[in-house]
PDB file of N, CA and C in Angstrom:
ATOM      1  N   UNK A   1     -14.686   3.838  10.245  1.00  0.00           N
ATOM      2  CA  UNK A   1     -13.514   4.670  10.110  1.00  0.00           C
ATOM      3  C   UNK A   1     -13.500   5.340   8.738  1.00  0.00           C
ATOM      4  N   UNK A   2     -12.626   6.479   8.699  1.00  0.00           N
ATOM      5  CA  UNK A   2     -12.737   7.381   7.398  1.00  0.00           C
ATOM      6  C   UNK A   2     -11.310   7.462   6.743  1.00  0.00           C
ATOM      7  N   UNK A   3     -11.032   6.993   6.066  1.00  0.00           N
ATOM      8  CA  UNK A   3      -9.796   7.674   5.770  1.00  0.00           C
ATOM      9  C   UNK A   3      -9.264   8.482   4.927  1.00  0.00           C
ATOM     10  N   UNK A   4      -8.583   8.919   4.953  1.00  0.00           N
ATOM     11  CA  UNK A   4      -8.349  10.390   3.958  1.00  0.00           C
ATOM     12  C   UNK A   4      -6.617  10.738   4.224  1.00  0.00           C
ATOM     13  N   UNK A   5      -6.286  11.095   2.980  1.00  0.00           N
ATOM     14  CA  UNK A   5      -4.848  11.590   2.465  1.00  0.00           C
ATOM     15  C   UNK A   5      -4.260  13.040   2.695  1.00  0.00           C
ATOM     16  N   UNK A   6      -3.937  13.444   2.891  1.00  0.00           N
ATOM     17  CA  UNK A   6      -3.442  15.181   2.846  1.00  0.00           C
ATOM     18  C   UNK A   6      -1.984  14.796   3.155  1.00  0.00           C
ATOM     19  N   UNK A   7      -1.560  15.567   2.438  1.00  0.00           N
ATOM     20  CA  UNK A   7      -0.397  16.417   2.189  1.00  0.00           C
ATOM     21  C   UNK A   7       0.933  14.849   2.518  1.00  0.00           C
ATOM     22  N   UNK A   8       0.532  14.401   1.789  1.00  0.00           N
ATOM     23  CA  UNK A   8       1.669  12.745   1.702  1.00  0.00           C
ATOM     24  C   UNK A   8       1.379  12.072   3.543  1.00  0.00           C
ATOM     25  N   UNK A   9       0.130  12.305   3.728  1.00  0.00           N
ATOM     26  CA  UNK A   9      -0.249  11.498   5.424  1.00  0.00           C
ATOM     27  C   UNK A   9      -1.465  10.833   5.367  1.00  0.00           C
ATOM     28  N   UNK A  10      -0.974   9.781   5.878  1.00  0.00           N
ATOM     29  CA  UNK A  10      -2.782   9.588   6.432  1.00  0.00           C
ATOM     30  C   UNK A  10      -3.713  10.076   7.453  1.00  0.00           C
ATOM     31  N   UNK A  11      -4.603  10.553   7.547  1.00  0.00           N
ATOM     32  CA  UNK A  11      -5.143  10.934   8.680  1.00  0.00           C
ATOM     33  C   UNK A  11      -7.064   9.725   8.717  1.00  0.00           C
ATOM     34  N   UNK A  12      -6.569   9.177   9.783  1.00  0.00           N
ATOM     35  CA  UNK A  12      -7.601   8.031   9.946  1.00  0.00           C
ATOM     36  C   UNK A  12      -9.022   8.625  11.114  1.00  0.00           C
ATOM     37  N   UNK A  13      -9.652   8.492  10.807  1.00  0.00           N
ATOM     38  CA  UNK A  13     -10.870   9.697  12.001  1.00  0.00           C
ATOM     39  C   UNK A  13     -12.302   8.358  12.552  1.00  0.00           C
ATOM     40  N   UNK A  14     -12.487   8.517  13.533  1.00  0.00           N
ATOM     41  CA  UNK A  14     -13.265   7.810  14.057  1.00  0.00           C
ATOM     42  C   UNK A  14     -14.919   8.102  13.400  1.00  0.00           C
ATOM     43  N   UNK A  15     -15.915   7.890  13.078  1.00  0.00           N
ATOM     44  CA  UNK A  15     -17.101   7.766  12.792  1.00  0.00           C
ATOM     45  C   UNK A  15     -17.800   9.692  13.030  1.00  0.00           C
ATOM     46  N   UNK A  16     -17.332   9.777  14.657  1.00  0.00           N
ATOM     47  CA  UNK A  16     -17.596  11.148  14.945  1.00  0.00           C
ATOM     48  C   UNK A  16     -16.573  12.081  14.585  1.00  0.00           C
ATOM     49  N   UNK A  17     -15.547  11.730  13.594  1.00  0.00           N
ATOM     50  CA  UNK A  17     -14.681  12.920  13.152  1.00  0.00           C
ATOM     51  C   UNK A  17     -13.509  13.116  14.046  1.00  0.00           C
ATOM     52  N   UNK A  18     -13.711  12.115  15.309  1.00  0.00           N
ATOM     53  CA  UNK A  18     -12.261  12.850  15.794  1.00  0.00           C
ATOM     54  C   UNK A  18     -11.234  11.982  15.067  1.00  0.00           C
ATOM     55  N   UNK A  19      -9.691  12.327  15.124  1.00  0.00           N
ATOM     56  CA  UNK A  19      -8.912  11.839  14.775  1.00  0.00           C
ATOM     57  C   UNK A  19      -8.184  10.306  15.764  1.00  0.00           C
ATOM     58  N   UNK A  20      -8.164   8.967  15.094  1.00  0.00           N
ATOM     59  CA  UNK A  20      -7.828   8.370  15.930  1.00  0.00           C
ATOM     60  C   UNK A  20      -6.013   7.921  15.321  1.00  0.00           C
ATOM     61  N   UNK A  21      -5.928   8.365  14.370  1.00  0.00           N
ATOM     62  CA  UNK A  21      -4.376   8.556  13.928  1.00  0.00           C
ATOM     63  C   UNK A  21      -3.520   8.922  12.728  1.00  0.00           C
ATOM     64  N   UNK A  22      -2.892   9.999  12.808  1.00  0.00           N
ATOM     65  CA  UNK A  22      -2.454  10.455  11.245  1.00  0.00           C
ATOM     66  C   UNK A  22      -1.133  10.305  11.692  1.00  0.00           C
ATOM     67  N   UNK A  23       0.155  10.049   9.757  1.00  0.00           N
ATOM     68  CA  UNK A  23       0.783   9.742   9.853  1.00  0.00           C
ATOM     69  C   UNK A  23       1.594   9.385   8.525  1.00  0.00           C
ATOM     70  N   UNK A  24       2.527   9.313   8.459  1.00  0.00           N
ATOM     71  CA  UNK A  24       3.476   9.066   7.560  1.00  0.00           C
ATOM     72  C   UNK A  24       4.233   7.129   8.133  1.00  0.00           C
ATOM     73  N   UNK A  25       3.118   6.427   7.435  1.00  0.00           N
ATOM     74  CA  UNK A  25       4.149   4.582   7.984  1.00  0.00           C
ATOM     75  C   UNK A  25       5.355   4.310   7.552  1.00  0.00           C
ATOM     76  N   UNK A  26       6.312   4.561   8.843  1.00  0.00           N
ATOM     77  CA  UNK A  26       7.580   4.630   8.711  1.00  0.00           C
ATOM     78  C   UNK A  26       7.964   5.752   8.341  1.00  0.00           C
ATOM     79  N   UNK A  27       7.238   6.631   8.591  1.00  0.00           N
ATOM     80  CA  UNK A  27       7.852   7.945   8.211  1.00  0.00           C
ATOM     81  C   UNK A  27       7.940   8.026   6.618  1.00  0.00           C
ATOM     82  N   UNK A  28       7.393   7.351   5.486  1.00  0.00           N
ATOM     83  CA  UNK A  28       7.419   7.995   4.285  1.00  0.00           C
ATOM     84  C   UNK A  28       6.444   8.051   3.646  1.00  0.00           C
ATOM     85  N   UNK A  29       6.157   9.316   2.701  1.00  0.00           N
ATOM     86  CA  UNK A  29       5.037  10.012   1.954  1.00  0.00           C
ATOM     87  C   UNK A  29       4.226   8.731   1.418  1.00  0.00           C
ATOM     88  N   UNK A  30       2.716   9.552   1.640  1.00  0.00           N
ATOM     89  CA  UNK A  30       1.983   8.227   0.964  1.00  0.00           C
ATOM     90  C   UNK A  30       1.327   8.944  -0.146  1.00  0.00           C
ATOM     91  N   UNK A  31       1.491   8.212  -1.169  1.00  0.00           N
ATOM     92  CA  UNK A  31       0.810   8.458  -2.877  1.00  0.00           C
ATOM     93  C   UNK A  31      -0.494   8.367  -3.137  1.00  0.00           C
ATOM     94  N   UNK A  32      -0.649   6.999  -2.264  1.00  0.00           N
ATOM     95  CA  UNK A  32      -2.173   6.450  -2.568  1.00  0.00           C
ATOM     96  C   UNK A  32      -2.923   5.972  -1.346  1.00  0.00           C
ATOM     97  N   UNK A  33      -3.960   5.824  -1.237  1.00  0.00           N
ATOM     98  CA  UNK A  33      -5.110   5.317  -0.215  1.00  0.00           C
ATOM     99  C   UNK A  33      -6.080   4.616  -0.659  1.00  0.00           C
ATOM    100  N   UNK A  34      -6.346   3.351  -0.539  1.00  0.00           N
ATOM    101  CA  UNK A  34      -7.644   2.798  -0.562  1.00  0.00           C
ATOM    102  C   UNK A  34      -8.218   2.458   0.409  1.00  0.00           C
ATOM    103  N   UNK A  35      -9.268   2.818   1.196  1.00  0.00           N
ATOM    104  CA  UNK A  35      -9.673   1.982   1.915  1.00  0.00           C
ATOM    105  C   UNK A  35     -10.508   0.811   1.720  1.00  0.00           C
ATOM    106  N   UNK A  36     -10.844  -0.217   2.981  1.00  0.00           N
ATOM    107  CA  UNK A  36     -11.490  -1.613   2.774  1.00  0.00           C
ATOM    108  C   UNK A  36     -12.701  -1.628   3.273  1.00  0.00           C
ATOM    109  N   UNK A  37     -13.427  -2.252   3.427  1.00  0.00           N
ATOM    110  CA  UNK A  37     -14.575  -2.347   3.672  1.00  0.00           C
ATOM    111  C   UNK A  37     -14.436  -2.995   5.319  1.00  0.00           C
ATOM    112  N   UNK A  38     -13.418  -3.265   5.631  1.00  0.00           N
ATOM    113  CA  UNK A  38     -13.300  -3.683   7.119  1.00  0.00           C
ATOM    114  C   UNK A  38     -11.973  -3.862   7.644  1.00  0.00           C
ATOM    115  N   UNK A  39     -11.254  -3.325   8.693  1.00  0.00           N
ATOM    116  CA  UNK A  39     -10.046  -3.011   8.955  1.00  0.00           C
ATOM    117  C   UNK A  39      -8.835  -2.783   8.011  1.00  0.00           C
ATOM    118  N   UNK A  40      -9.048  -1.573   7.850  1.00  0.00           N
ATOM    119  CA  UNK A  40      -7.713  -1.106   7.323  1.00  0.00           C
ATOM    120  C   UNK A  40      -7.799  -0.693   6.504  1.00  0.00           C
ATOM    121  N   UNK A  41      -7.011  -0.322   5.338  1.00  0.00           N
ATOM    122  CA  UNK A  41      -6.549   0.628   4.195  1.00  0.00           C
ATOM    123  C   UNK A  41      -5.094   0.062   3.123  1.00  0.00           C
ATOM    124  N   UNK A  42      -5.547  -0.320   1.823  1.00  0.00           N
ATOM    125  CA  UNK A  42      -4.513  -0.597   1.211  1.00  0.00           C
ATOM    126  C   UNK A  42      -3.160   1.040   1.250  1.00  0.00           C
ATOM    127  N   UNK A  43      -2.341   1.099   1.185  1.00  0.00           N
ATOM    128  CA  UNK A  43      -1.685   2.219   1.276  1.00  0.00           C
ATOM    129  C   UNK A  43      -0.115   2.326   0.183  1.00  0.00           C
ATOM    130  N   UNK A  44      -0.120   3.200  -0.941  1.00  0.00           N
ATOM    131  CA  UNK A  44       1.286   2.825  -1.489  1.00  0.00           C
ATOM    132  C   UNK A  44       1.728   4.315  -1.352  1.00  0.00           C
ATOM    133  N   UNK A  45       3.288   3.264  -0.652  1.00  0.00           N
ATOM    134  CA  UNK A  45       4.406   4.552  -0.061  1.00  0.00           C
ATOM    135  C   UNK A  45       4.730   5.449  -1.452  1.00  0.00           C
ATOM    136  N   UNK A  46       5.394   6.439  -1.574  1.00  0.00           N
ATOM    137  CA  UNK A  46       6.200   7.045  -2.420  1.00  0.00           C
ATOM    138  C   UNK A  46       7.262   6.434  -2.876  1.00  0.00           C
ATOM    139  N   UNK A  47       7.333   5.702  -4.476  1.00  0.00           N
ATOM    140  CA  UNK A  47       8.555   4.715  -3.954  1.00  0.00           C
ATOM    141  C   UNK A  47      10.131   5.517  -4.638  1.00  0.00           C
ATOM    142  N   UNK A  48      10.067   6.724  -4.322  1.00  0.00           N
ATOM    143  CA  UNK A  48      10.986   7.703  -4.924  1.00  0.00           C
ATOM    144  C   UNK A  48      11.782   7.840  -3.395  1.00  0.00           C
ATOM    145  N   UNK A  49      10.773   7.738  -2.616  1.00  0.00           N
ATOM    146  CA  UNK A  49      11.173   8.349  -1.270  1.00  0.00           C
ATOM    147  C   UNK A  49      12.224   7.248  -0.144  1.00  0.00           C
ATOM    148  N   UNK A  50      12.205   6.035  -0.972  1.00  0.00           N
ATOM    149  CA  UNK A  50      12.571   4.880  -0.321  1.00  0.00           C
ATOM    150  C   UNK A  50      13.807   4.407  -0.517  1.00  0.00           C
ATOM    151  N   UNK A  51      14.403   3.193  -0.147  1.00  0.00           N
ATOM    152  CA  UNK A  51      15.372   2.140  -0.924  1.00  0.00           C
ATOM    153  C   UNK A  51      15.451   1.930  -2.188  1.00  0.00           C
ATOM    154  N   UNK A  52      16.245   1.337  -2.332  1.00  0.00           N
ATOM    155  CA  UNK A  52      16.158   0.995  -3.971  1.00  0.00           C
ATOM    156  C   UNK A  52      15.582  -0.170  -4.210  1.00  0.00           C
ATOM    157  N   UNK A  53      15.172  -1.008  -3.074  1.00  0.00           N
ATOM    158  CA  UNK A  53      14.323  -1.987  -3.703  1.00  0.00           C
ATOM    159  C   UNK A  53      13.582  -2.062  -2.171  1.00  0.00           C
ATOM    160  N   UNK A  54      12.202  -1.624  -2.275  1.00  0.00           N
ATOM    161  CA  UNK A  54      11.247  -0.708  -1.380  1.00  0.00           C
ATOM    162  C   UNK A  54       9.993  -1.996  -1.358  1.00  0.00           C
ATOM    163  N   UNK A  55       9.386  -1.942  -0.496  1.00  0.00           N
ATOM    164  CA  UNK A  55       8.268  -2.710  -0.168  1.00  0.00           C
ATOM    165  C   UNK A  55       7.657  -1.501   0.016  1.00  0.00           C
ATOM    166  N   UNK A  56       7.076  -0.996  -0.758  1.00  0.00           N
ATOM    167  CA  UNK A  56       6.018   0.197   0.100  1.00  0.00           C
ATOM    168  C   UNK A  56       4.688   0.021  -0.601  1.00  0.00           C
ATOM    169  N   UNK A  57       4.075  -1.112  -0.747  1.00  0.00           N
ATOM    170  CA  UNK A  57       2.949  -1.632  -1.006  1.00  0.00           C
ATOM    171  C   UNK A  57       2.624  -2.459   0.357  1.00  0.00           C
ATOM    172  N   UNK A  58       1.429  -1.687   1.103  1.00  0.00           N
ATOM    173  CA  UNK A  58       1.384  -2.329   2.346  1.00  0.00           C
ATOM    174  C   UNK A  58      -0.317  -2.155   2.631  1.00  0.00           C
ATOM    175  N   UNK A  59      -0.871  -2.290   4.220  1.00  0.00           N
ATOM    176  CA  UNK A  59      -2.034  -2.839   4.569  1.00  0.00           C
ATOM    177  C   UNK A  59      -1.673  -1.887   5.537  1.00  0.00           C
ATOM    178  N   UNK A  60      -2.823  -0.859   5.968  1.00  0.00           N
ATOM    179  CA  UNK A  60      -2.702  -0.492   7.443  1.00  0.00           C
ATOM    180  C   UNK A  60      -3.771  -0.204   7.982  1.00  0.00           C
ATOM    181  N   UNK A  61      -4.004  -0.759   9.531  1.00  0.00           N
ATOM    182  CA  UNK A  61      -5.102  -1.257  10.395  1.00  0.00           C
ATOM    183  C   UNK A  61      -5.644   0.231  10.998  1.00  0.00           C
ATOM    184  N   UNK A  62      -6.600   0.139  11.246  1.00  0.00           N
ATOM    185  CA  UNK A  62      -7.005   1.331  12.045  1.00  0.00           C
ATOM    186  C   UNK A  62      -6.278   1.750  12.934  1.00  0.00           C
ATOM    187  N   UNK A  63      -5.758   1.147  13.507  1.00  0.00           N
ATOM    188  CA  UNK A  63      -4.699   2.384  14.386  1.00  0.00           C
ATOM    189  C   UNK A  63      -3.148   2.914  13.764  1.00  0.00           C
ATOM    190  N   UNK A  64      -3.558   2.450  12.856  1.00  0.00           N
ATOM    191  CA  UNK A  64      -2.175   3.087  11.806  1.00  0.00           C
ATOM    192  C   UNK A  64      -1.110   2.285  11.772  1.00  0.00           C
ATOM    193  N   UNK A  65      -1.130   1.087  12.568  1.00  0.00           N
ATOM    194  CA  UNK A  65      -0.182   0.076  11.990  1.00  0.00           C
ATOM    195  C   UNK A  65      -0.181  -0.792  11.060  1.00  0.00           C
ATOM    196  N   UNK A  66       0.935  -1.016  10.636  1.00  0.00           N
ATOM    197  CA  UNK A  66       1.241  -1.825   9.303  1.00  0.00           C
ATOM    198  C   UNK A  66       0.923  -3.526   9.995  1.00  0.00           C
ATOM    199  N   UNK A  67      -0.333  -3.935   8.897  1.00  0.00           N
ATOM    200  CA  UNK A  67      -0.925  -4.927   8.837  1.00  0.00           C
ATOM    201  C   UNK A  67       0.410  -6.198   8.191  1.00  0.00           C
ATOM    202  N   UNK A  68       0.615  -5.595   7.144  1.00  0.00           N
ATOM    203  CA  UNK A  68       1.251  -6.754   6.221  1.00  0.00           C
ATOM    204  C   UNK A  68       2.163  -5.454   5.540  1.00  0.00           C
ATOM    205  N   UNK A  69       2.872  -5.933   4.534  1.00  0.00           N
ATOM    206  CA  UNK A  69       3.518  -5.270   3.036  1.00  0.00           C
ATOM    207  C   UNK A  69       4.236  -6.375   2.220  1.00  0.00           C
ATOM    208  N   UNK A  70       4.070  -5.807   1.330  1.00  0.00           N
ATOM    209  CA  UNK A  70       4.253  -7.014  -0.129  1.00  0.00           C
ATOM    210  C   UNK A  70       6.020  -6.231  -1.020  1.00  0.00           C
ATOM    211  N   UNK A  71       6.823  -7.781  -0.684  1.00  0.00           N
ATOM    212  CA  UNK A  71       8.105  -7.172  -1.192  1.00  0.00           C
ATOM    213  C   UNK A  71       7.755  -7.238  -2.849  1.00  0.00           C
ATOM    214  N   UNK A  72       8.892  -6.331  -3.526  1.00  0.00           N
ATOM    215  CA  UNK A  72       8.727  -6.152  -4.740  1.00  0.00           C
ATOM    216  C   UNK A  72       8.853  -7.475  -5.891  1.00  0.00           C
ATOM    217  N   UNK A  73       8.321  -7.736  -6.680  1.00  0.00           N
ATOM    218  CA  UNK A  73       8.824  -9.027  -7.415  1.00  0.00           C
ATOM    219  C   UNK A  73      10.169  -9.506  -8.067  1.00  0.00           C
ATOM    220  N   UNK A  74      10.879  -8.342  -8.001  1.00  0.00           N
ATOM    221  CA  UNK A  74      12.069  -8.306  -8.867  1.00  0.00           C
ATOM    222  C   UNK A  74      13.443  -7.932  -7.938  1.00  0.00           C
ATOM    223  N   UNK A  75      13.593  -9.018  -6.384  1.00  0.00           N
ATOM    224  CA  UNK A  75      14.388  -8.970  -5.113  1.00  0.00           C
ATOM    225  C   UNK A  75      15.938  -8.404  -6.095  1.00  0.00           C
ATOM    226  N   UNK A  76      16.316  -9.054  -6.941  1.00  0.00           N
ATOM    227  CA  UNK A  76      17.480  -9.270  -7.447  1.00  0.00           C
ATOM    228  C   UNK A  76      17.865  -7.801  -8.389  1.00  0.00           C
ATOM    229  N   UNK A  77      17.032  -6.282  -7.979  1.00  0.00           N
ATOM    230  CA  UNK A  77      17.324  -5.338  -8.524  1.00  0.00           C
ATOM    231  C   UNK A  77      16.974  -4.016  -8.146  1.00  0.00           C
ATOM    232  N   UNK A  78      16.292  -2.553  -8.937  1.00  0.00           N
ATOM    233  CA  UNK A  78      15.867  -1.615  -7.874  1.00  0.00           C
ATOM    234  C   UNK A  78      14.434  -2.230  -8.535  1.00  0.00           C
ATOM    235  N   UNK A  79      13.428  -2.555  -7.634  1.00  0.00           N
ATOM    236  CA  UNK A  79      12.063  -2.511  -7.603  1.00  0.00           C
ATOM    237  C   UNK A  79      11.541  -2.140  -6.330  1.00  0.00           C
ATOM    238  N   UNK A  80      10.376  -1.278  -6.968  1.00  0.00           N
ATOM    239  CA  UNK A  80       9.254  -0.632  -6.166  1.00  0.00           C
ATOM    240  C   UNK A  80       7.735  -0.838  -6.965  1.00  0.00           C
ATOM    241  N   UNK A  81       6.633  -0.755  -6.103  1.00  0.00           N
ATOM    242  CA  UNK A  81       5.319  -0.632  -6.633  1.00  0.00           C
ATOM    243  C   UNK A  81       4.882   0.648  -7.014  1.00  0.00           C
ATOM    244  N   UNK A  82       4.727   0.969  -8.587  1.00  0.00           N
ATOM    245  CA  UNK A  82       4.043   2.149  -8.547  1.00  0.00           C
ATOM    246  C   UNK A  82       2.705   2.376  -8.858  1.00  0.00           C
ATOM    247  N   UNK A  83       1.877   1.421  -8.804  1.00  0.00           N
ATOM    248  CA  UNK A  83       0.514   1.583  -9.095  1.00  0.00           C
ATOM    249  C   UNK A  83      -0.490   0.320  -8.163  1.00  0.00           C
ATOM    250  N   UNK A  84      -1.157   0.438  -8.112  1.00  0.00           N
ATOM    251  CA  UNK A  84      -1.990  -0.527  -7.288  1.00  0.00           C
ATOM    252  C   UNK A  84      -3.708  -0.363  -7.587  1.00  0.00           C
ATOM    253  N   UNK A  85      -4.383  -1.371  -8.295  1.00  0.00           N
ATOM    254  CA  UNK A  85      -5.989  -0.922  -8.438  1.00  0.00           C
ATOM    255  C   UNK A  85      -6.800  -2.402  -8.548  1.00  0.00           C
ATOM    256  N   UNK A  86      -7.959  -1.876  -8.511  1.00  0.00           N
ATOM    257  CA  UNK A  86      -8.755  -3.046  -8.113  1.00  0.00           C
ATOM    258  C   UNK A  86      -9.331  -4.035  -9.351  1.00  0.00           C
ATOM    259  N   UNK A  87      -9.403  -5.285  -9.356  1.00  0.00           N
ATOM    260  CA  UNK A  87     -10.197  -5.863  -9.924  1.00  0.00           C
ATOM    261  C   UNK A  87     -11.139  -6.614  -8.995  1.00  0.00           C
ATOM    262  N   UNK A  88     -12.778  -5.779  -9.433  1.00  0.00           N
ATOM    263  CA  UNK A  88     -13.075  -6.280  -8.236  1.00  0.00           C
ATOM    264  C   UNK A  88     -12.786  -6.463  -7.207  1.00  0.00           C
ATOM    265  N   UNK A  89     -12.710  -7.507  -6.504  1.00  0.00           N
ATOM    266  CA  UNK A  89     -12.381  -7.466  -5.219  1.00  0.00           C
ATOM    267  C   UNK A  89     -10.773  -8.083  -5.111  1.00  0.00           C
ATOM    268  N   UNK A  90     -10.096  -8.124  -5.894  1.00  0.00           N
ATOM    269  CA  UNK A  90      -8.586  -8.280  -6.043  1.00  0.00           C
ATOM    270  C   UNK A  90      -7.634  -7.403  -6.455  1.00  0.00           C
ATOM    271  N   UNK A  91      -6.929  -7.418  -5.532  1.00  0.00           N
ATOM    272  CA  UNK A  91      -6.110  -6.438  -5.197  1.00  0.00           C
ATOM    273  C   UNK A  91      -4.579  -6.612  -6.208  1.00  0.00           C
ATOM    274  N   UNK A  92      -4.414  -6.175  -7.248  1.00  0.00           N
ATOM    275  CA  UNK A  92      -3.322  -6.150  -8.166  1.00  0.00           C
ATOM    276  C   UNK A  92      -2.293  -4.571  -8.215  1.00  0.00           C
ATOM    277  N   UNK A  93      -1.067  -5.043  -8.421  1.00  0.00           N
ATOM    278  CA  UNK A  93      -0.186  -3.618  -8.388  1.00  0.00           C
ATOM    279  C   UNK A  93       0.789  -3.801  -9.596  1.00  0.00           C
ATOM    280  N   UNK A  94       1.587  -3.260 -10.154  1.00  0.00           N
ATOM    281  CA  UNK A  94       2.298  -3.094 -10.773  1.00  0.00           C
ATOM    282  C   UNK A  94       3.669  -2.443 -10.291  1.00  0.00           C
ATOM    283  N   UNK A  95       4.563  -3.509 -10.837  1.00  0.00           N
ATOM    284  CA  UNK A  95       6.158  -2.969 -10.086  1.00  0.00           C
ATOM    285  C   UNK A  95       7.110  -2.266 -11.141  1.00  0.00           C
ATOM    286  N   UNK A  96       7.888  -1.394 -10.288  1.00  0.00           N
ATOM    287  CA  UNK A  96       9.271  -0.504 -11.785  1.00  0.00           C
ATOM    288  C   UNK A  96       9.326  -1.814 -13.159  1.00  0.00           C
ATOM    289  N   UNK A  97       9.934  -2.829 -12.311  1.00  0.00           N
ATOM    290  CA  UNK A  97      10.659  -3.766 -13.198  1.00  0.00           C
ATOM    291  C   UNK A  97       9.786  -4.172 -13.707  1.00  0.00           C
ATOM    292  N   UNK A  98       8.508  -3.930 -14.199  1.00  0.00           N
ATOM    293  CA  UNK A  98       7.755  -4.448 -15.202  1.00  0.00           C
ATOM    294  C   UNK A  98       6.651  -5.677 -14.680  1.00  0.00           C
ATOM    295  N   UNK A  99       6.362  -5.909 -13.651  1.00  0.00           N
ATOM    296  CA  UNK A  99       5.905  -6.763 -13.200  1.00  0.00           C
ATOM    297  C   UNK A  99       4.324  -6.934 -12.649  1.00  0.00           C
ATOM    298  N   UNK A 100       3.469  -7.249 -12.946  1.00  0.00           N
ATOM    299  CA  UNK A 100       2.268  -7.024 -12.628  1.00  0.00           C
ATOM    300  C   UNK A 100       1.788  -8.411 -11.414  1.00  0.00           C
ATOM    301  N   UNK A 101       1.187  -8.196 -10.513  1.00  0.00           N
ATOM    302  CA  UNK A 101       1.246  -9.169  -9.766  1.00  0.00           C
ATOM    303  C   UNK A 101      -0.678  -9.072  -8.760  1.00  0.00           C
ATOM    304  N   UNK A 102      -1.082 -10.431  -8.372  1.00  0.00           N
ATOM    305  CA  UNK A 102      -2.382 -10.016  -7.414  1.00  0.00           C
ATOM    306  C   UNK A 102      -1.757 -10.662  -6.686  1.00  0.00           C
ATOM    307  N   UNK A 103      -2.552  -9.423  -5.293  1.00  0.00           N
ATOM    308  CA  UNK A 103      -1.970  -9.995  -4.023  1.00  0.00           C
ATOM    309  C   UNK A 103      -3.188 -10.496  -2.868  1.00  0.00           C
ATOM    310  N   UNK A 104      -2.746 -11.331  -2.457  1.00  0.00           N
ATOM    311  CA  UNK A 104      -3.698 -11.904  -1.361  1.00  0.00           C
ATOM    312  C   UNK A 104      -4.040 -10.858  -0.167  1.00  0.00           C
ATOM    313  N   UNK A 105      -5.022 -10.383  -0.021  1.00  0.00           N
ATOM    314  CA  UNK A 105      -5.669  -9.442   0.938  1.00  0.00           C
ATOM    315  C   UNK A 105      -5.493  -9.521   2.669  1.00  0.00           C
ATOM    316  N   UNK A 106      -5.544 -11.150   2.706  1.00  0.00           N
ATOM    317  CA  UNK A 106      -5.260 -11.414   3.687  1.00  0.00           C
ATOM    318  C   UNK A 106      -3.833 -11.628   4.653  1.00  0.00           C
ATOM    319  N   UNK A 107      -2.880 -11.583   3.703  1.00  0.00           N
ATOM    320  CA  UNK A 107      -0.967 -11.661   4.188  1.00  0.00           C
ATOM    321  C   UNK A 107      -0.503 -10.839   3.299  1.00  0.00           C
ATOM    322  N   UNK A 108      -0.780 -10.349   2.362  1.00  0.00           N
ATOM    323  CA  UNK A 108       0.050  -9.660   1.475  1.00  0.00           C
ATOM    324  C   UNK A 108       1.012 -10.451   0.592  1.00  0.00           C
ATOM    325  N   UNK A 109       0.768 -11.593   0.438  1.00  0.00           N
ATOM    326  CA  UNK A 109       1.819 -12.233  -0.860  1.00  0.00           C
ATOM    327  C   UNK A 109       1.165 -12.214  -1.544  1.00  0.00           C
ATOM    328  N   UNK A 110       2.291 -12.463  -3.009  1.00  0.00           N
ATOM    329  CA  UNK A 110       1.692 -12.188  -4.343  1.00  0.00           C
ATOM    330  C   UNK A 110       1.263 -13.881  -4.477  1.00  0.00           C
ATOM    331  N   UNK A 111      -0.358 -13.665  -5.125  1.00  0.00           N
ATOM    332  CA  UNK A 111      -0.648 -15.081  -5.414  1.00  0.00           C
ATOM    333  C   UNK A 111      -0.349 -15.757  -6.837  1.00  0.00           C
ATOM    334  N   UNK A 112       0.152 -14.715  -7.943  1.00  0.00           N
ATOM    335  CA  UNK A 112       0.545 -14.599  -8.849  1.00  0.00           C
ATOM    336  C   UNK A 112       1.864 -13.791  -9.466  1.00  0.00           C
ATOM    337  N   UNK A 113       2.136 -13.565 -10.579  1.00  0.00           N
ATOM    338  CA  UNK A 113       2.944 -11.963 -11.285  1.00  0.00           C
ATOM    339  C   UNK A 113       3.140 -12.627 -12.734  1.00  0.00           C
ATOM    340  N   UNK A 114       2.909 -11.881 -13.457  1.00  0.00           N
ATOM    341  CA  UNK A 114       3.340 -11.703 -14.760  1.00  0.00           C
ATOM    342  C   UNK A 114       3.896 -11.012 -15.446  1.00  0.00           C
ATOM    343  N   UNK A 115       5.281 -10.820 -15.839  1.00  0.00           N
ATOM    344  CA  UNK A 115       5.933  -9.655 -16.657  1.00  0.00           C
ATOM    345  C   UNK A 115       5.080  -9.371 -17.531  1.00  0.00           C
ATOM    346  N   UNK A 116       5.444  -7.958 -17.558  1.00  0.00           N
ATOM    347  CA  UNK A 116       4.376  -7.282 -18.734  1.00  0.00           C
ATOM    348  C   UNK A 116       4.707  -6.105 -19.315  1.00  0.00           C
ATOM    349  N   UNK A 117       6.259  -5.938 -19.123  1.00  0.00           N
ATOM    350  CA  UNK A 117       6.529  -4.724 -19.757  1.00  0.00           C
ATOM    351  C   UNK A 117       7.259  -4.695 -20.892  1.00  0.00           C
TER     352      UNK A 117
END
């Protein structure tokens, strides 16, 4: 599978290029795309576009459904994820409220977090 971003969507394409699903998860803009090396795509929502305290750090499977998503670390305020990058093969994001956290690949909880702002 291929995946690729345009215009705040995902558009996910089968090997031969056709499209097997584009999309906005849950209907809101997506910022970022990573894909994995085997089912699915890390994906972070727009977190401007959301709640005030937004899970839009999520996992989505080849057919464009949401695998998992990881609530924000800071329940008790407005938090959202605005960054997400790799160490190696661990998957770490950074939240509004200052919070840096790695998340388990496989469920999406944080296996850690450390304030850091």
């Amino acid at each position: 599978m291929r995946y690729e971003l345009v215009d705040g969507r995902i558009v996910i394409r089968a090997e031969d290029g056709t499209v097997r699903w584009q999309g906005r998860p849950e209907g809101y803009p997506v910022k970022a795309l990573s894909p994995l090396p085997r089912d699915g795509a890390i994906v972070l929502l727009d977190y401007m576009a959301g709640p005030k305290n937004f899970a839009n750090l999520l996992r989505v499977r080849e057919d464009g459904t949401v695998a998992w998503r990881v609530d924000p670390p800071d329940a008790s305020g407005n938090d959202a994820f605005v960054e997400f990058r790799w160490d190696l093969d661990e998957l770490i994001a950074n939240s509004w409220s200052g919070y840096l956290v790695r998340i388990d690949l496989e469920t999406g909880s944080i296996k850690d977090r450390a304030f850091v702002k």
